[in-house]
Protein backbone atom coordinates (compact mmCIF):
# COMPACT_ATOMS: atom_id res chain seq x y z
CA UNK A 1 172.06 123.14 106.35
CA UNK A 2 174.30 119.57 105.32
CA UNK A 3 173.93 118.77 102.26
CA UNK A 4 170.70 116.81 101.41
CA UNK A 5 170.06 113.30 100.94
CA UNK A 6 168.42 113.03 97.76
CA UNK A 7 167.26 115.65 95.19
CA UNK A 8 163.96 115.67 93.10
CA UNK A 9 162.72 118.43 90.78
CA UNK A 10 159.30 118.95 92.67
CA UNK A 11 158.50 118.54 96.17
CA UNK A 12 155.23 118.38 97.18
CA UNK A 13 153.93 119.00 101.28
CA UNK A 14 151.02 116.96 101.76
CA UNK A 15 148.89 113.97 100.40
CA UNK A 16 145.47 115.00 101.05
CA UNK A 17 142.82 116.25 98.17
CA UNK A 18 145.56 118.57 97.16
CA UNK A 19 148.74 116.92 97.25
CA UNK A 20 147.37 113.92 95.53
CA UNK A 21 145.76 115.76 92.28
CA UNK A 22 148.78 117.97 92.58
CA UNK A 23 150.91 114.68 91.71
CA UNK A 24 148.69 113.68 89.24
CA UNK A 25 148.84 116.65 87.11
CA UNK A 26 152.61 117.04 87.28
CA UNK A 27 153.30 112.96 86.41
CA UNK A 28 150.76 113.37 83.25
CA UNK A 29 152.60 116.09 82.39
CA UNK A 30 156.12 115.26 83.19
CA UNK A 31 156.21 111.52 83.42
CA UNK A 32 160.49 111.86 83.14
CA UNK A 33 160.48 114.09 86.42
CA UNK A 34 160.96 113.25 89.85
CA UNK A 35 159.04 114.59 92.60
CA UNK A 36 158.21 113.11 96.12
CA UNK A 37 155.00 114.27 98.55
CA UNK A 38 156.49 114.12 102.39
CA UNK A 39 153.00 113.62 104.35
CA UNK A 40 153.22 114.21 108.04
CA UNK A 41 150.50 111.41 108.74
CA UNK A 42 150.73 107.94 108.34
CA UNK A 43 148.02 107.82 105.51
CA UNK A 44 146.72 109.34 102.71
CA UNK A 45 143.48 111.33 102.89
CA UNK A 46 144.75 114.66 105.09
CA UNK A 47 141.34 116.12 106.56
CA UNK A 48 139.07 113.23 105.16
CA UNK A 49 141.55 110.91 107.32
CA UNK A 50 141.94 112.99 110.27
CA UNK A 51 138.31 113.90 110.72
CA UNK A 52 136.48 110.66 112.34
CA UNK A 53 133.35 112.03 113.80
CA UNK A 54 129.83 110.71 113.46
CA UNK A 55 128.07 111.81 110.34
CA UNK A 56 131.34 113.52 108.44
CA UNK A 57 131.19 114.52 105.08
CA UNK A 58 131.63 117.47 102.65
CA UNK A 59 129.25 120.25 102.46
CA UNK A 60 129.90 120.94 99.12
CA UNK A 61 128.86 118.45 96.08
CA UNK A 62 131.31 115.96 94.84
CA UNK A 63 130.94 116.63 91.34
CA UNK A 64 132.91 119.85 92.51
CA UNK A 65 134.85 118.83 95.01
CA UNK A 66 135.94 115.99 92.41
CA UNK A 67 138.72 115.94 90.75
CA UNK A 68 138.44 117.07 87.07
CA UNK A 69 140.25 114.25 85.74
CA UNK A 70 138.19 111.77 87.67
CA UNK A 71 134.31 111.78 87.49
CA UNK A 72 132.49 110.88 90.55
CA UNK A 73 130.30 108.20 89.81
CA UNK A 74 128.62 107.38 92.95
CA UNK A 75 124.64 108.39 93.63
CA UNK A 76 125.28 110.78 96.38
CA UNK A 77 126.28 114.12 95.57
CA UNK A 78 126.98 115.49 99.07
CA UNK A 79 128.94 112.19 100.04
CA UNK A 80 130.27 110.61 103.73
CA UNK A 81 133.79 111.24 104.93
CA UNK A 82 134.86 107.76 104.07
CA UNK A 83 133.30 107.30 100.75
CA UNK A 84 135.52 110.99 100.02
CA UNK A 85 138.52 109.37 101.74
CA UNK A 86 138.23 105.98 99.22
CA UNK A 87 137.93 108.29 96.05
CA UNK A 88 141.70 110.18 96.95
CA UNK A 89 143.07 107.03 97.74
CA UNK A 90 141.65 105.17 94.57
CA UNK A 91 143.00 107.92 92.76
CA UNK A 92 146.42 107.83 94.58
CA UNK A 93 146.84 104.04 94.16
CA UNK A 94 145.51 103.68 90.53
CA UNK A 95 148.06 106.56 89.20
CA UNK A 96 151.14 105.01 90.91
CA UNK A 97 151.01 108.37 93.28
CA UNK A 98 151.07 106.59 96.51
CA UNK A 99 154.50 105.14 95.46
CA UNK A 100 155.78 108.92 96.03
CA UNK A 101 154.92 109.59 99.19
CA UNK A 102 157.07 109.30 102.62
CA UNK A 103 154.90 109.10 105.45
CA UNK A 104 155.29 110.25 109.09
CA UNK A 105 157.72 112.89 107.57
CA UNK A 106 156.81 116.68 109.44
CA UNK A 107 158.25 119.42 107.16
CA UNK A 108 159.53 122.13 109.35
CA UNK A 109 161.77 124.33 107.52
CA UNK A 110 162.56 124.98 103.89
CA UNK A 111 165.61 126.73 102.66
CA UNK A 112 165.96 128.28 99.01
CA UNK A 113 169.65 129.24 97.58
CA UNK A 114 169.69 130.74 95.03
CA UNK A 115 173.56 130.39 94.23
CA UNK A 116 172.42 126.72 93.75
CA UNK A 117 168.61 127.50 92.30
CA UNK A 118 166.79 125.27 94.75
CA UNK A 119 164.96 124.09 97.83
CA UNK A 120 166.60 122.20 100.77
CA UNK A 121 164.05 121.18 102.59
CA UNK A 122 164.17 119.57 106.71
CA UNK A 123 161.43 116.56 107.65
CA UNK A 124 161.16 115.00 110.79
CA UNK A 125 160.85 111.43 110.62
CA UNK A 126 160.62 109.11 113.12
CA UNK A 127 162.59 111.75 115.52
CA UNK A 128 165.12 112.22 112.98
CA UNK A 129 165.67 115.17 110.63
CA UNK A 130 165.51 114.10 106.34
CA UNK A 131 166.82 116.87 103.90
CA UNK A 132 166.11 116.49 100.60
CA UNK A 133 166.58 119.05 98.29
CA UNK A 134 164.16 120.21 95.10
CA UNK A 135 163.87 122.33 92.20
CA UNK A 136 160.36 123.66 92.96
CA UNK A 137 158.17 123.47 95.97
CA UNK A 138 154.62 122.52 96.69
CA UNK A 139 152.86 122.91 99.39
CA UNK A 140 149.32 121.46 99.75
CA UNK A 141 149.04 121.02 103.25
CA UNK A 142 145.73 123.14 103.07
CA UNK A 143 145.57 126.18 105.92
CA UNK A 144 144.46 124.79 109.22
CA UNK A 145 146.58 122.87 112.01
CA UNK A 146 145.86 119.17 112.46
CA UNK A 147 147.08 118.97 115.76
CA UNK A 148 144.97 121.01 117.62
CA UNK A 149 141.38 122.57 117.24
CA UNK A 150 140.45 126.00 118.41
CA UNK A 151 138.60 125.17 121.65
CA UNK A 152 137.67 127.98 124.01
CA UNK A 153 137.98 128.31 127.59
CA UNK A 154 134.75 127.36 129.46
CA UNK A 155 134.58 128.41 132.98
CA UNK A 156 133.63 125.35 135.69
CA UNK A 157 135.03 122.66 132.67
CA UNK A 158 137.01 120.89 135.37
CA UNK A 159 133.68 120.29 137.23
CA UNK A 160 131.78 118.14 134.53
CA UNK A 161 131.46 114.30 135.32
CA UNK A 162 130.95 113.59 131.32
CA UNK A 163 132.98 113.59 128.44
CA UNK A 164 134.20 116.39 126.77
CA UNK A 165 135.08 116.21 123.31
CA UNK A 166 136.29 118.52 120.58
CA UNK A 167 135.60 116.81 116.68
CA UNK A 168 138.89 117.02 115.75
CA UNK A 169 140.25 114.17 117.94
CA UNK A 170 137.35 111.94 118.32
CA UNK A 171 137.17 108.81 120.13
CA UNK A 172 137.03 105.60 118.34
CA UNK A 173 135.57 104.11 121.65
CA UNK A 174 133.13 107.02 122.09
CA UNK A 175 129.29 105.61 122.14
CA UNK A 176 126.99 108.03 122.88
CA UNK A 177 123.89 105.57 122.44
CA UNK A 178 121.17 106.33 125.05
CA UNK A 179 122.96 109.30 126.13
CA UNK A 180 122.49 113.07 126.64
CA UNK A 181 124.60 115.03 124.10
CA UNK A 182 125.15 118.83 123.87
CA UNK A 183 126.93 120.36 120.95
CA UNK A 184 128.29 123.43 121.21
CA UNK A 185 128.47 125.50 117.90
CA UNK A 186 126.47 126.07 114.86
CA UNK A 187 128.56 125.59 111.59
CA UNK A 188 129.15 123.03 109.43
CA UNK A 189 130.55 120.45 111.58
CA UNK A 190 127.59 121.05 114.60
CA UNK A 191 125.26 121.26 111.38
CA UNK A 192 126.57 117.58 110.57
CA UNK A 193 127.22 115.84 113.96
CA UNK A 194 123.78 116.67 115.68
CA UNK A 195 121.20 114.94 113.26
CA UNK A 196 123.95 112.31 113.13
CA UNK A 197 124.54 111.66 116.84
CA UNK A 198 120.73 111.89 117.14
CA UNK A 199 120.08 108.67 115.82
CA UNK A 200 121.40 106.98 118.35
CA UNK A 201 121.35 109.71 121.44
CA UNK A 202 118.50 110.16 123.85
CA UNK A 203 118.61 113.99 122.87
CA UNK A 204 121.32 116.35 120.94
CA UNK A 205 120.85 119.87 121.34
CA UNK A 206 123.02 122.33 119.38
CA UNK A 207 123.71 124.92 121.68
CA UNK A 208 124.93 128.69 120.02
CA UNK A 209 125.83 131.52 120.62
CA UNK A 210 124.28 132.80 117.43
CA UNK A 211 121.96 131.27 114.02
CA UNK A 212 124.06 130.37 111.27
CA UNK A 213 122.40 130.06 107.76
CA UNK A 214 121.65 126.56 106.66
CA UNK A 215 120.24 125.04 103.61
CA UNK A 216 118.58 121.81 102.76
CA UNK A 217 119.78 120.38 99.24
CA UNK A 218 119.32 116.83 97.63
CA UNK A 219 122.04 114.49 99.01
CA UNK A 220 121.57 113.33 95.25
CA UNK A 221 121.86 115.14 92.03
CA UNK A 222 118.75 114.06 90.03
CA UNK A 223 120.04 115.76 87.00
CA UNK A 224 123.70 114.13 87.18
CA UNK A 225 122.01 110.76 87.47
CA UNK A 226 120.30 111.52 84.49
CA UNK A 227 122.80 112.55 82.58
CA UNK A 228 125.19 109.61 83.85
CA UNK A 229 122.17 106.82 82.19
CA UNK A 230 122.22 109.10 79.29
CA UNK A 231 125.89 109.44 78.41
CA UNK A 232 127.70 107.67 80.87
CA UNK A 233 129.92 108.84 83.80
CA UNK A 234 132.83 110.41 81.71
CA UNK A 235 130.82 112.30 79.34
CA UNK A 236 128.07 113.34 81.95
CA UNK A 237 130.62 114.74 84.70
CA UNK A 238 131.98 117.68 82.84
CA UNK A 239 128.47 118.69 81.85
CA UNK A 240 127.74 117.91 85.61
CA UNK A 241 130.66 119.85 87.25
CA UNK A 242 129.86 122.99 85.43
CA UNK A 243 125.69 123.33 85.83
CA UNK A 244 127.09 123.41 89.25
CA UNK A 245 129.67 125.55 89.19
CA UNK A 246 127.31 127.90 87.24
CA UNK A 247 124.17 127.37 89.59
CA UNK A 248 126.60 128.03 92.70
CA UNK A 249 128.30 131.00 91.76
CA UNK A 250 124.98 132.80 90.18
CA UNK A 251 123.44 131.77 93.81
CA UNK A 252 126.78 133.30 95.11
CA UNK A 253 126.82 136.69 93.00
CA UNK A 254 122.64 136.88 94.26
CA UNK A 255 123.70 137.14 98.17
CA UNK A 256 126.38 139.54 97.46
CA UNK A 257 124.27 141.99 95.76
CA UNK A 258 120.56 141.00 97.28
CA UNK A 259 120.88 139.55 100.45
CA UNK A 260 117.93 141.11 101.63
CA UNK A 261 116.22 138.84 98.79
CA UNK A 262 118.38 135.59 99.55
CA UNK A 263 117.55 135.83 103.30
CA UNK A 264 114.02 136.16 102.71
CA UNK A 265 114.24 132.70 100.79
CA UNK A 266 116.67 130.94 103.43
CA UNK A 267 114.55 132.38 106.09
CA UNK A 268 110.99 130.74 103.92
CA UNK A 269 112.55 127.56 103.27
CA UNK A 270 113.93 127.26 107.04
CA UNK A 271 110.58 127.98 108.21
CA UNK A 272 108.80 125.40 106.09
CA UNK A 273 110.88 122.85 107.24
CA UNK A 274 110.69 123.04 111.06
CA UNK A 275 107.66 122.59 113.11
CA UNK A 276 104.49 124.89 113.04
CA UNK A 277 105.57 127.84 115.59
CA UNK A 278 108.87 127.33 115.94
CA UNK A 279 110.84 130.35 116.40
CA UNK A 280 113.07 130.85 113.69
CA UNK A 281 114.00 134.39 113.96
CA UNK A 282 115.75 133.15 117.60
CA UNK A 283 117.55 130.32 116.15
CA UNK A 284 118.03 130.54 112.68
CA UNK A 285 118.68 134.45 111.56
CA UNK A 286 121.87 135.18 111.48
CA UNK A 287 123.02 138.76 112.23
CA UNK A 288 125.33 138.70 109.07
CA UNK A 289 124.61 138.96 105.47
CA UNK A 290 124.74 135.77 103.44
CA UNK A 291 127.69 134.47 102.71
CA UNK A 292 129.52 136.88 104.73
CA UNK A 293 130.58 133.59 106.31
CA UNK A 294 129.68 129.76 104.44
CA UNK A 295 126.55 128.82 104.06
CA UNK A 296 125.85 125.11 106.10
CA UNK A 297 123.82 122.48 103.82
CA UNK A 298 122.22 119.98 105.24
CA UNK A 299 121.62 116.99 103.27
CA UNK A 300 117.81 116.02 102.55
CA UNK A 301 117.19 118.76 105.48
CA UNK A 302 118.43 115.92 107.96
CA UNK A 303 119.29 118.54 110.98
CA UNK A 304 115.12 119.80 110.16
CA UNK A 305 114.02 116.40 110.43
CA UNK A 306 115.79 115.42 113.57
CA UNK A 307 113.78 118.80 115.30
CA UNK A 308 110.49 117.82 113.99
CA UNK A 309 110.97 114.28 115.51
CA UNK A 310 111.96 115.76 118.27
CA UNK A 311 115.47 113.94 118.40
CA UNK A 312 117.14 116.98 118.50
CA UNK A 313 116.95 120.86 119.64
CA UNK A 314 118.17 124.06 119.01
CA UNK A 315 119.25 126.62 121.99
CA UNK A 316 120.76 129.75 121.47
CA UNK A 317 122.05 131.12 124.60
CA UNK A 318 125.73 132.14 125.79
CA UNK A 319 127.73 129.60 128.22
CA UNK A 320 127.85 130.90 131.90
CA UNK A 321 129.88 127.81 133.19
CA UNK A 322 130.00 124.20 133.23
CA UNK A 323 128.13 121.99 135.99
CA UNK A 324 129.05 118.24 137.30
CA UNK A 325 126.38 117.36 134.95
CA UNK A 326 126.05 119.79 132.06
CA UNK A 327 125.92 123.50 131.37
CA UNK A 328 124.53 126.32 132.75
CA UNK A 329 123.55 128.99 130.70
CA UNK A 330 123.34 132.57 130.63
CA UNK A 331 119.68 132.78 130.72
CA UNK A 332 119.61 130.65 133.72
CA UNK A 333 118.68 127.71 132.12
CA UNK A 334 120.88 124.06 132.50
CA UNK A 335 121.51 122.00 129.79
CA UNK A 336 121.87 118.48 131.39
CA UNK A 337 125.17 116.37 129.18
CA UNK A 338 126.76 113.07 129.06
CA UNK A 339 128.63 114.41 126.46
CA UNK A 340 129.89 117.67 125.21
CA UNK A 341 131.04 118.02 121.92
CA UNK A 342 132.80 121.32 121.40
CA UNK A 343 132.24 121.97 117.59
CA UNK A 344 134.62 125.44 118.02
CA UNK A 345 136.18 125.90 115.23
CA UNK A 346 139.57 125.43 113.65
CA UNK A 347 142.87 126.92 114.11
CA UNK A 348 144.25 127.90 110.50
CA UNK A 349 148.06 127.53 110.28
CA UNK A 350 149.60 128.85 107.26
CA UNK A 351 151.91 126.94 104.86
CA UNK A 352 151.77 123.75 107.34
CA UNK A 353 153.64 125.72 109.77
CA UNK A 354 156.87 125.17 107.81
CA UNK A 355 159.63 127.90 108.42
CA UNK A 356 160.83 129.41 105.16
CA UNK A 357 164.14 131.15 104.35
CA UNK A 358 165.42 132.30 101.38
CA UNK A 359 169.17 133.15 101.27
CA UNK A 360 169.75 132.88 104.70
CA UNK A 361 166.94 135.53 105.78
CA UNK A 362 164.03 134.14 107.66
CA UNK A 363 160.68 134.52 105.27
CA UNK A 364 157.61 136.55 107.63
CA UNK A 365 154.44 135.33 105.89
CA UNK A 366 152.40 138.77 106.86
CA UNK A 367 155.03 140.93 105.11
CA UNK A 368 154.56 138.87 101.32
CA UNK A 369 152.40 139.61 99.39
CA UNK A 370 150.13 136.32 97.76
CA UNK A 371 150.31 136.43 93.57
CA UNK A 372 147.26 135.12 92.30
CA UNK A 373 146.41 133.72 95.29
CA UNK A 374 149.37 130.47 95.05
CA UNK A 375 153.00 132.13 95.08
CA UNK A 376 154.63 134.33 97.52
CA UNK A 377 156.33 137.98 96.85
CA UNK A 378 160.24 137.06 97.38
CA UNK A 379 160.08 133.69 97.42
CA UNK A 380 161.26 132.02 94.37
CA UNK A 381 159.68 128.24 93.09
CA UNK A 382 157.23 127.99 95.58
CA UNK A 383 153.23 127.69 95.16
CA UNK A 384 150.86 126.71 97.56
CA UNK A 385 146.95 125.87 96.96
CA UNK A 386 143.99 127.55 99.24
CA UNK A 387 140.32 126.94 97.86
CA UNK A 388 137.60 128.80 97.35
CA UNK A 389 135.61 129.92 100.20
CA UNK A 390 132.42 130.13 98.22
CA UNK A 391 132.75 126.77 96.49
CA UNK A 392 134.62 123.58 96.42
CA UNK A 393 138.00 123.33 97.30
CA UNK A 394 139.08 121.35 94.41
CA UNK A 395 137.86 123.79 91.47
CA UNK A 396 140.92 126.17 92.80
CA UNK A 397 143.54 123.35 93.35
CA UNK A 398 143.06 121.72 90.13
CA UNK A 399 143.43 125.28 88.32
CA UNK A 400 146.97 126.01 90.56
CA UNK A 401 148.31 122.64 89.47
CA UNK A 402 147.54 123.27 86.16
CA UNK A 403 149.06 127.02 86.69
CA UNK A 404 152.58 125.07 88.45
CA UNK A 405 152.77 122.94 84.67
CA UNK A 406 152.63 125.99 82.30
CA UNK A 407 154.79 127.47 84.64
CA UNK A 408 157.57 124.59 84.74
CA UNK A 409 156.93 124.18 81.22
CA UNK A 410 157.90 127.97 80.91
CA UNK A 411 160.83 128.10 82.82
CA UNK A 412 162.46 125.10 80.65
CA UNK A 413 161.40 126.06 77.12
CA UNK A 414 163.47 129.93 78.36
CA UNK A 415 166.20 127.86 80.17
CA UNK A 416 165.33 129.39 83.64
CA UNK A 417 166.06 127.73 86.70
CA UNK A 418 164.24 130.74 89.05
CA UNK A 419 161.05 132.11 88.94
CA UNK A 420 159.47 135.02 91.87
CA UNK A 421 156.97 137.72 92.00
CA UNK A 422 157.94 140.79 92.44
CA UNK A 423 155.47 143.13 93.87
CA UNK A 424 156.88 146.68 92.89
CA UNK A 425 153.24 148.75 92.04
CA UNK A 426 153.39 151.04 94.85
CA UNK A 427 149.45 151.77 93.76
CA UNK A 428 148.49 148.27 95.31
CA UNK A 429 147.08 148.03 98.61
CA UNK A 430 147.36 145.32 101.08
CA UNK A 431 144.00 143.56 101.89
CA UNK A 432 143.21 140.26 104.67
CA UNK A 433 144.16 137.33 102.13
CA UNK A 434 140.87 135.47 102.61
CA UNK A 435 137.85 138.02 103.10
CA UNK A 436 136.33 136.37 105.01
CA UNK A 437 134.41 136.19 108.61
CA UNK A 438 134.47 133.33 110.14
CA UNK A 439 135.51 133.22 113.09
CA UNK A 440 137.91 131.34 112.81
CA UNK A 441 139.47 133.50 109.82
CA UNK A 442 139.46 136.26 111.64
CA UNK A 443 141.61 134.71 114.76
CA UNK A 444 144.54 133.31 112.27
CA UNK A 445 144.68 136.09 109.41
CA UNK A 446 147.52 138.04 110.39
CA UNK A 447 149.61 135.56 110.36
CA UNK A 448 149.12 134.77 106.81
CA UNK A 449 150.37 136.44 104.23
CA UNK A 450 148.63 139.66 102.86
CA UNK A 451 146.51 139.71 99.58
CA UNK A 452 146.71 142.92 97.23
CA UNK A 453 144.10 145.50 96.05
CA UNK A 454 144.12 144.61 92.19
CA UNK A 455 145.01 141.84 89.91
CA UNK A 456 147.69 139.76 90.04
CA UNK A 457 147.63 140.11 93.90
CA UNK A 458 143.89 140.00 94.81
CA UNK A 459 142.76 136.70 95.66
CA UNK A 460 139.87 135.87 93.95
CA UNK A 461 136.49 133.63 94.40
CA UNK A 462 135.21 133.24 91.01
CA UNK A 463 136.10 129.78 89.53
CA UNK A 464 135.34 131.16 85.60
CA UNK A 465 137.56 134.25 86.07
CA UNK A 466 140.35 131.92 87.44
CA UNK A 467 139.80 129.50 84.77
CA UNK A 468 140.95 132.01 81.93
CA UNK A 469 143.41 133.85 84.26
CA UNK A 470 145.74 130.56 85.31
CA UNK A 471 144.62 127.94 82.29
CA UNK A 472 145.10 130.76 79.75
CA UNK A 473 146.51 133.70 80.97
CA UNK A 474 150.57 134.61 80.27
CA UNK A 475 152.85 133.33 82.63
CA UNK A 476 155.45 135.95 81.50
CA UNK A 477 153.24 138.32 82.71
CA UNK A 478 155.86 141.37 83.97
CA UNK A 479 154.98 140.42 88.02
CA UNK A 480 156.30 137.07 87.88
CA UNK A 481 160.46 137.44 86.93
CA UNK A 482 162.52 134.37 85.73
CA UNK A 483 166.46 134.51 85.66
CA UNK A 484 168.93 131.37 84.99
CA UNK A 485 172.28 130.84 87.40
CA UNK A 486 173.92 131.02 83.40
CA UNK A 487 172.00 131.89 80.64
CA UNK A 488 174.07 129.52 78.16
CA UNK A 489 173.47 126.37 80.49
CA UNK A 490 171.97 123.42 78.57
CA UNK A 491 168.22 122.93 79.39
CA UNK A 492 166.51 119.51 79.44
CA UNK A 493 162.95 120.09 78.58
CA UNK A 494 159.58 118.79 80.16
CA UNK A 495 157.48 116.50 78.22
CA UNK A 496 154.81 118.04 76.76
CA UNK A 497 152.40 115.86 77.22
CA UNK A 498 148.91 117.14 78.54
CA UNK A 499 147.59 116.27 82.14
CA UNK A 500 144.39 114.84 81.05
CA UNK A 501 142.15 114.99 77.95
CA UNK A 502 139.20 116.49 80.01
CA UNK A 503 137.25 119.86 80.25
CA UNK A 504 136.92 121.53 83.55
């Protein structure tokens, strides 16, 4: 590569959820260091930008999927899309973060040397390549591809006189009032766009191949509210945050060891919910074990409500082909659509598809290994942040960006400039990095790279185990090896300031 054009110490890939609490922990903690966050969109916000479609909004609960150094204050627990996207950006503009960020700049290939103990890193901006070069790299472009959702092929597709549509690139002129609309899956986004799209359609019908389990919760934490009049929102959201991590993971830990006993309570709950004599065991039990793949919420039972009224329907049936004016379905039966919606799936994409080398030799993701779930076997000053699939997303990112301080702060107080894991124990076994099976998991995972058999290479799900094990744990731990280009080089030390006065 030419030489860059400017240098920071940390470069950060992404300003979605992750990329902008990533900044805010490193600034509170290193207020003297540079960093930038190159964002390949022309906003902040990553999926709660991207994602536009009627209804969107997080299944899990916002005192989770919070940040921990910034309480959600607002009434609704399990919040809209936009209401998500106006918290990051709050957060962005209030720190200074969005002052950091270069938009429209595509990473597409990163670099390490380690003769010169750094990253040189290629964008793509406006059709023209941007190198900068940094001291440690962060990616927190999450793991799916923004560009493109999985959509299958549908035989007869070329036929239909409607509008097909998949929910990653909605329409902003799209108005399905008065119309006929058939969605085609049954996770979280079909669990969110048919009761929402039913207020305004003539019908929805959710059309799969196969139940998926769905819950109704509050959209509204009654016992958060409480606790906000009581103590106010600063005080109250720790408290908050962790009754929920607790209730979630005990309800997590249950449908590992007794499904049989969690499906029987789905399976009563579902039932009391829908009309007298509808048949649940057709359309909503699942042929997997809980949480063998996420578990859908719907807020105040909305999707529920929208069957009893009769505004919306459930078929489970396999796709024969597509008709000029709907679908035809394996059982013979036709589905008459306006408007398709093909709620597929994702495609995951690992690392935001950028191309890693480290001294010259190309970096193939399936043959590193992932240490504690956010560095890479071989690759030196690089961590990246996947979630939790059982819980929110933010619990694990605020915990790796927390992790990337001590570990900066480590590498200065020693005087080390290079930090990798090594993965030497020939006792550990490679394992899928996210166990996990959803579909769309199970099309992307070999790409990715591999997880290991014990600690520090398994990935794990349980936010309390990670909590000790990356806010407490050594970072000299005998995995992870540090060297220095000269041992006698002079050091300037981070700031050791903390990133927040909060608890988790």
């Amino acid at each position: 590569m030419t030489n860059p054009d400017e240098h920071v110490d940390v470069l950060i890939i992404g300003a979605g959820l992750s990329g902008v609490g990533a900044a805010y922990h490193l600034q509170a903690a290193f207020p003297e260091r540079t960093y930038t966050i190159l964002e390949a969109r022309d906003t902040i916000g990553g999926t709660w930008d991207l994602f536009r479609y009627p209804g969107v909004r997080s299944d899990s609960d916002m005192n989770t999927l919070g940040y921990r150094f910034r309480p959600w204050t607002q009434a609704k627990a399990i919040a809209d899309g936009p209401s998500i996207l106006r918290y990051i950006r709050d957060t962005a503009t209030e720190a200074g973060i969005d002052r950091h960020i270069r938009f429209g700049h595509r990473v597409v290939r990163a670099e390490w040397s380690s003769a010169d103990a750094r990253w040189t890193v290629e964008a793509v901006h406006d059709g023209e390549t941007v190198r900068l070069s940094a001291r440690f790299l962060y990616a927190c472009s999450g793991y799916y591809r923004y560009d493109a959702g999985h959509t299958p092929h549908f035989p007869g597709v070329e036929r239909f006189r409607g509008t097909v549509v998949h929910p990653q690139h909605w329409p902003d002129d799209l108005d399905h009032t008065g119309k006929d609309v058939v969605v085609i899956g049954s996770g979280a986004t079909a669990v969110t766009l048919v009761p929402a799209m039913a207020e305004r359609a003539a019908r929805v019908t959710m059309l799969q191949r196969s139940p998926t389990y769905i819950i109704a919760l509050p959209s509204e934490d009654a016992i958060a509210g409480a606790l906000r009049r009581l103590l106010g929102d600063r005080r109250a959201y720790p408290i908050t945050r962790w009754k929920n991590v607790v209730v979630s993971s005990l309800f997590y830990r249950l449908s590992r060891r007794r499904p049989r006993v969690v499906r029987s309570i789905i399976r009563r709950a579902t039932a009391r919910l829908l009309p007298p004599g509808y048949d649940v065991d057709t359309h909503f039990k699942p042929r997997y074990q809980p949480w063998d793949q996420r578990l859908c919420v719907a807020p105040d039972g909305d999707l529920f409500a929208a069957i009893r009224d009769g505004r919306a329907s459930v078929v489970t049936d396999r796709i024969e082909e597509f008709t000029e004016t709907g679908l035809r379905l394996a059982s013979g039966t036709e589905l008459a659509a306006d408007i398709v919606v093909t709620a597929t799936g994702l495609r995951l994409q690992a690392l935001g598809g950028v191309r890693l080398t480290v001294d010259g030799r190309d970096v193939a993701l399936p043959e590193t290994m992932a240490y504690k779930g956010m560095m890479l076997s071989g690759v030196p000053n690089l961590a990246f942040t996947i979630g939790y699939t059982n819980a929110s997303w933010t619990l694990k990112a605020d915990l790796v960006s927390e992790y990337v301080v001590r570990l900066l702060r480590h590498m200065d107080a020693h005087g080390y400039d290079r930090c990798v894991p090594a993965n030497d124990d020939p006792a550990v076994a490679e394992r899928p990095l996210l166990d996990f099976q959803a579909g769309y998991v199970l099309r992307a995972i070999d790409e990715f790279p591999k997880a290991g058999s014990r600690p520090p290479w398994r990935l794990g799900m349980s936010y309390a185990h990670d909590l000790l094990k990356l806010r407490h744990g050594r970072v000299d731990d005998g995995t992870l090896r540090f060297s220095s280009r000269s041992a006698a080089r002079e050091t300037v030390p981070m700031t050791d300031t903390n990133t927040d006065g909060t608890t988790p």
